[in-house]
Protein backbone atom coordinates (compact mmCIF):
# COMPACT_ATOMS: atom_id res chain seq x y z
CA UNK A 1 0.00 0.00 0.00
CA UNK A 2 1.54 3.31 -0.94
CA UNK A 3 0.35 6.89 0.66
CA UNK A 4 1.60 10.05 -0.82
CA UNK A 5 3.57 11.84 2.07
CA UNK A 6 4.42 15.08 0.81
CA UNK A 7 3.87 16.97 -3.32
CA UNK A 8 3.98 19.18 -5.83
CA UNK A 9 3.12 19.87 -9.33
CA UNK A 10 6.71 18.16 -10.46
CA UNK A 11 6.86 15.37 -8.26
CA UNK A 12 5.53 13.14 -5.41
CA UNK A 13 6.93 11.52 -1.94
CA UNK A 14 5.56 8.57 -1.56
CA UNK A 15 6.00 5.73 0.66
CA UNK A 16 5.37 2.14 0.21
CA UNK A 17 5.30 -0.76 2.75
CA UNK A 18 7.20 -4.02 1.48
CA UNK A 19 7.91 -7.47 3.04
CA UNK A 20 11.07 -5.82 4.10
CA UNK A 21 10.06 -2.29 5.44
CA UNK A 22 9.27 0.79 4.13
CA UNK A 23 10.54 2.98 1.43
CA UNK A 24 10.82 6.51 0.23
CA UNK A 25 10.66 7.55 -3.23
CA UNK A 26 10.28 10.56 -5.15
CA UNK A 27 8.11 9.80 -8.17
CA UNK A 28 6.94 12.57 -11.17
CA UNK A 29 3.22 13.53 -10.39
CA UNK A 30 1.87 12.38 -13.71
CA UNK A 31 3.16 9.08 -12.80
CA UNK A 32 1.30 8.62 -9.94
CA UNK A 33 -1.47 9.93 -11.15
CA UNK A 34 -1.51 7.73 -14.05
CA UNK A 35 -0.63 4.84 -11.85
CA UNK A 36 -3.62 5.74 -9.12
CA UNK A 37 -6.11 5.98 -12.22
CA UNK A 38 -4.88 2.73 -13.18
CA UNK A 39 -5.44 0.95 -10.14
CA UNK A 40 -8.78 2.62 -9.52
CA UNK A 41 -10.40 1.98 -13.01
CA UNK A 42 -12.91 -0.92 -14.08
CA UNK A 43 -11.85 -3.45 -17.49
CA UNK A 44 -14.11 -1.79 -20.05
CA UNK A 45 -15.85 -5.34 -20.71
CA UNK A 46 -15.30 -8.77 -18.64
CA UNK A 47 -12.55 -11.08 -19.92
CA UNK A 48 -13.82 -13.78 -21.62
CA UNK A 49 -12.75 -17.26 -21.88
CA UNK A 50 -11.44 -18.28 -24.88
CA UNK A 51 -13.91 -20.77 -26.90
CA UNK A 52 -10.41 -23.34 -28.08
CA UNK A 53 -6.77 -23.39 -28.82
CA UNK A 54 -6.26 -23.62 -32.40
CA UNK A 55 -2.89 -24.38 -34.05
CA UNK A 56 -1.85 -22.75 -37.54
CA UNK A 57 -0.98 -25.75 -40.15
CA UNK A 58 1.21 -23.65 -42.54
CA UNK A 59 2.33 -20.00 -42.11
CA UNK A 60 0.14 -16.77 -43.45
CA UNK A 61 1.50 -13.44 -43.97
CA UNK A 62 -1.17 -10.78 -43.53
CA UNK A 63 -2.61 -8.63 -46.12
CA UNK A 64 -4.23 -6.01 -43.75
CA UNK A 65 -3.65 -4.95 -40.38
CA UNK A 66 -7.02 -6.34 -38.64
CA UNK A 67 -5.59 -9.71 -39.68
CA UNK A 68 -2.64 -11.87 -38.21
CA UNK A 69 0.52 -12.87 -39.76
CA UNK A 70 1.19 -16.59 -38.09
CA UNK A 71 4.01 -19.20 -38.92
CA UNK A 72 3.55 -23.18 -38.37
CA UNK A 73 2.80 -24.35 -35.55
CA UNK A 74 1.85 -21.01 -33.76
CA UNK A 75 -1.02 -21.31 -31.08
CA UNK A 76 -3.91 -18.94 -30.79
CA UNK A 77 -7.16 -18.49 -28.22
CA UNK A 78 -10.23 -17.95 -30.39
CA UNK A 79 -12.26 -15.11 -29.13
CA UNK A 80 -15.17 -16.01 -31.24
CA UNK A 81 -16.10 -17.33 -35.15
CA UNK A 82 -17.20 -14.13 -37.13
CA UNK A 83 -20.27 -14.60 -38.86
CA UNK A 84 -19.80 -12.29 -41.96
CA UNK A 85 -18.17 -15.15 -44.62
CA UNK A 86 -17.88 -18.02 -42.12
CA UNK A 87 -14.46 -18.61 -42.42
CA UNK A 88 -12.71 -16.36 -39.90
CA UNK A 89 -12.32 -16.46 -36.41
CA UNK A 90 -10.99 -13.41 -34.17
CA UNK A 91 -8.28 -14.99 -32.21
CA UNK A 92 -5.75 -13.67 -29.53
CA UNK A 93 -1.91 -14.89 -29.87
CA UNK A 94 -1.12 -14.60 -25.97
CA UNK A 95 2.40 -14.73 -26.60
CA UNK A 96 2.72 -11.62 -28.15
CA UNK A 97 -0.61 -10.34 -27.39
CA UNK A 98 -1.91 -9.64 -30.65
CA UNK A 99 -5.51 -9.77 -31.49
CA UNK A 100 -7.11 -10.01 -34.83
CA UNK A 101 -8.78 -11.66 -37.61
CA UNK A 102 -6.96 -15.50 -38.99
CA UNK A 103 -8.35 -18.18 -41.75
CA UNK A 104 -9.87 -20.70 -40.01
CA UNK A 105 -9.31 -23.14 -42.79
CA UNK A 106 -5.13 -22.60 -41.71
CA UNK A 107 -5.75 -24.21 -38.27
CA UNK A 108 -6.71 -27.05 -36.23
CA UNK A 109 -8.34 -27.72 -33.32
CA UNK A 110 -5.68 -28.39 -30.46
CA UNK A 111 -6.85 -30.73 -27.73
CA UNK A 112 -5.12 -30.98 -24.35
CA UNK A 113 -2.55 -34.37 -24.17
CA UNK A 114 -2.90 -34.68 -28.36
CA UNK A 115 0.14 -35.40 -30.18
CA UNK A 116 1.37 -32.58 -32.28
């Protein structure tokens, strides 16, 4: 828990507890103030589980930005099937975090304990 000892318009005192004991810093005000909005705001919309874990079976290279590039073998969450065309799903690539639009004819359904 942090409490802001002491401020100005430039900067900020404040002082945190840790396992180990307290500690003094001296932190720009817009930093804390982005930080304390941060920590005080609501997610926008609930996470959502993702539907399955699909597996690319050959690589793509994107030709617009709301779609993903992916090589072989790369995993994705699917977010949902889009409707408009059928083939699509909107997918999330958690290990760079990227979010967008693959081929669902390019992947396959990856079930827990499969072999690869």
């Amino acid at each position: 828990m942090a409490k802001v000892l002491a401020g100005n318009k430039r900067e900020v005192l404040v002082f945190g507890l840790t396992a180990t004991g307290g500690l003094l810093r001296l932190f720009p005000s817009d930093v804390v103030e982005q930080l304390t909005a941060f920590i005080h705001s609501k997610p926008s919309t609930a996470v959502v589980p993702p539907q399955k874990v699909i597996r690319a079976t050959s690589s793509y290279r994107s030709p617009t930005p709301q779609q993903l590039s992916f090589q072989l073998g790369d995993f994705f969450y699917v977010i949902r099937a889009v409707k408009e065309g059928g083939s699509w799903y909107e997918a999330h690539k958690s290990v760079t975090g990227a979010h967008g639009l693959v081929p669902k004819s390019m992947f396959e359904a990856f079930h827990k304990g499969a072999a690869p």
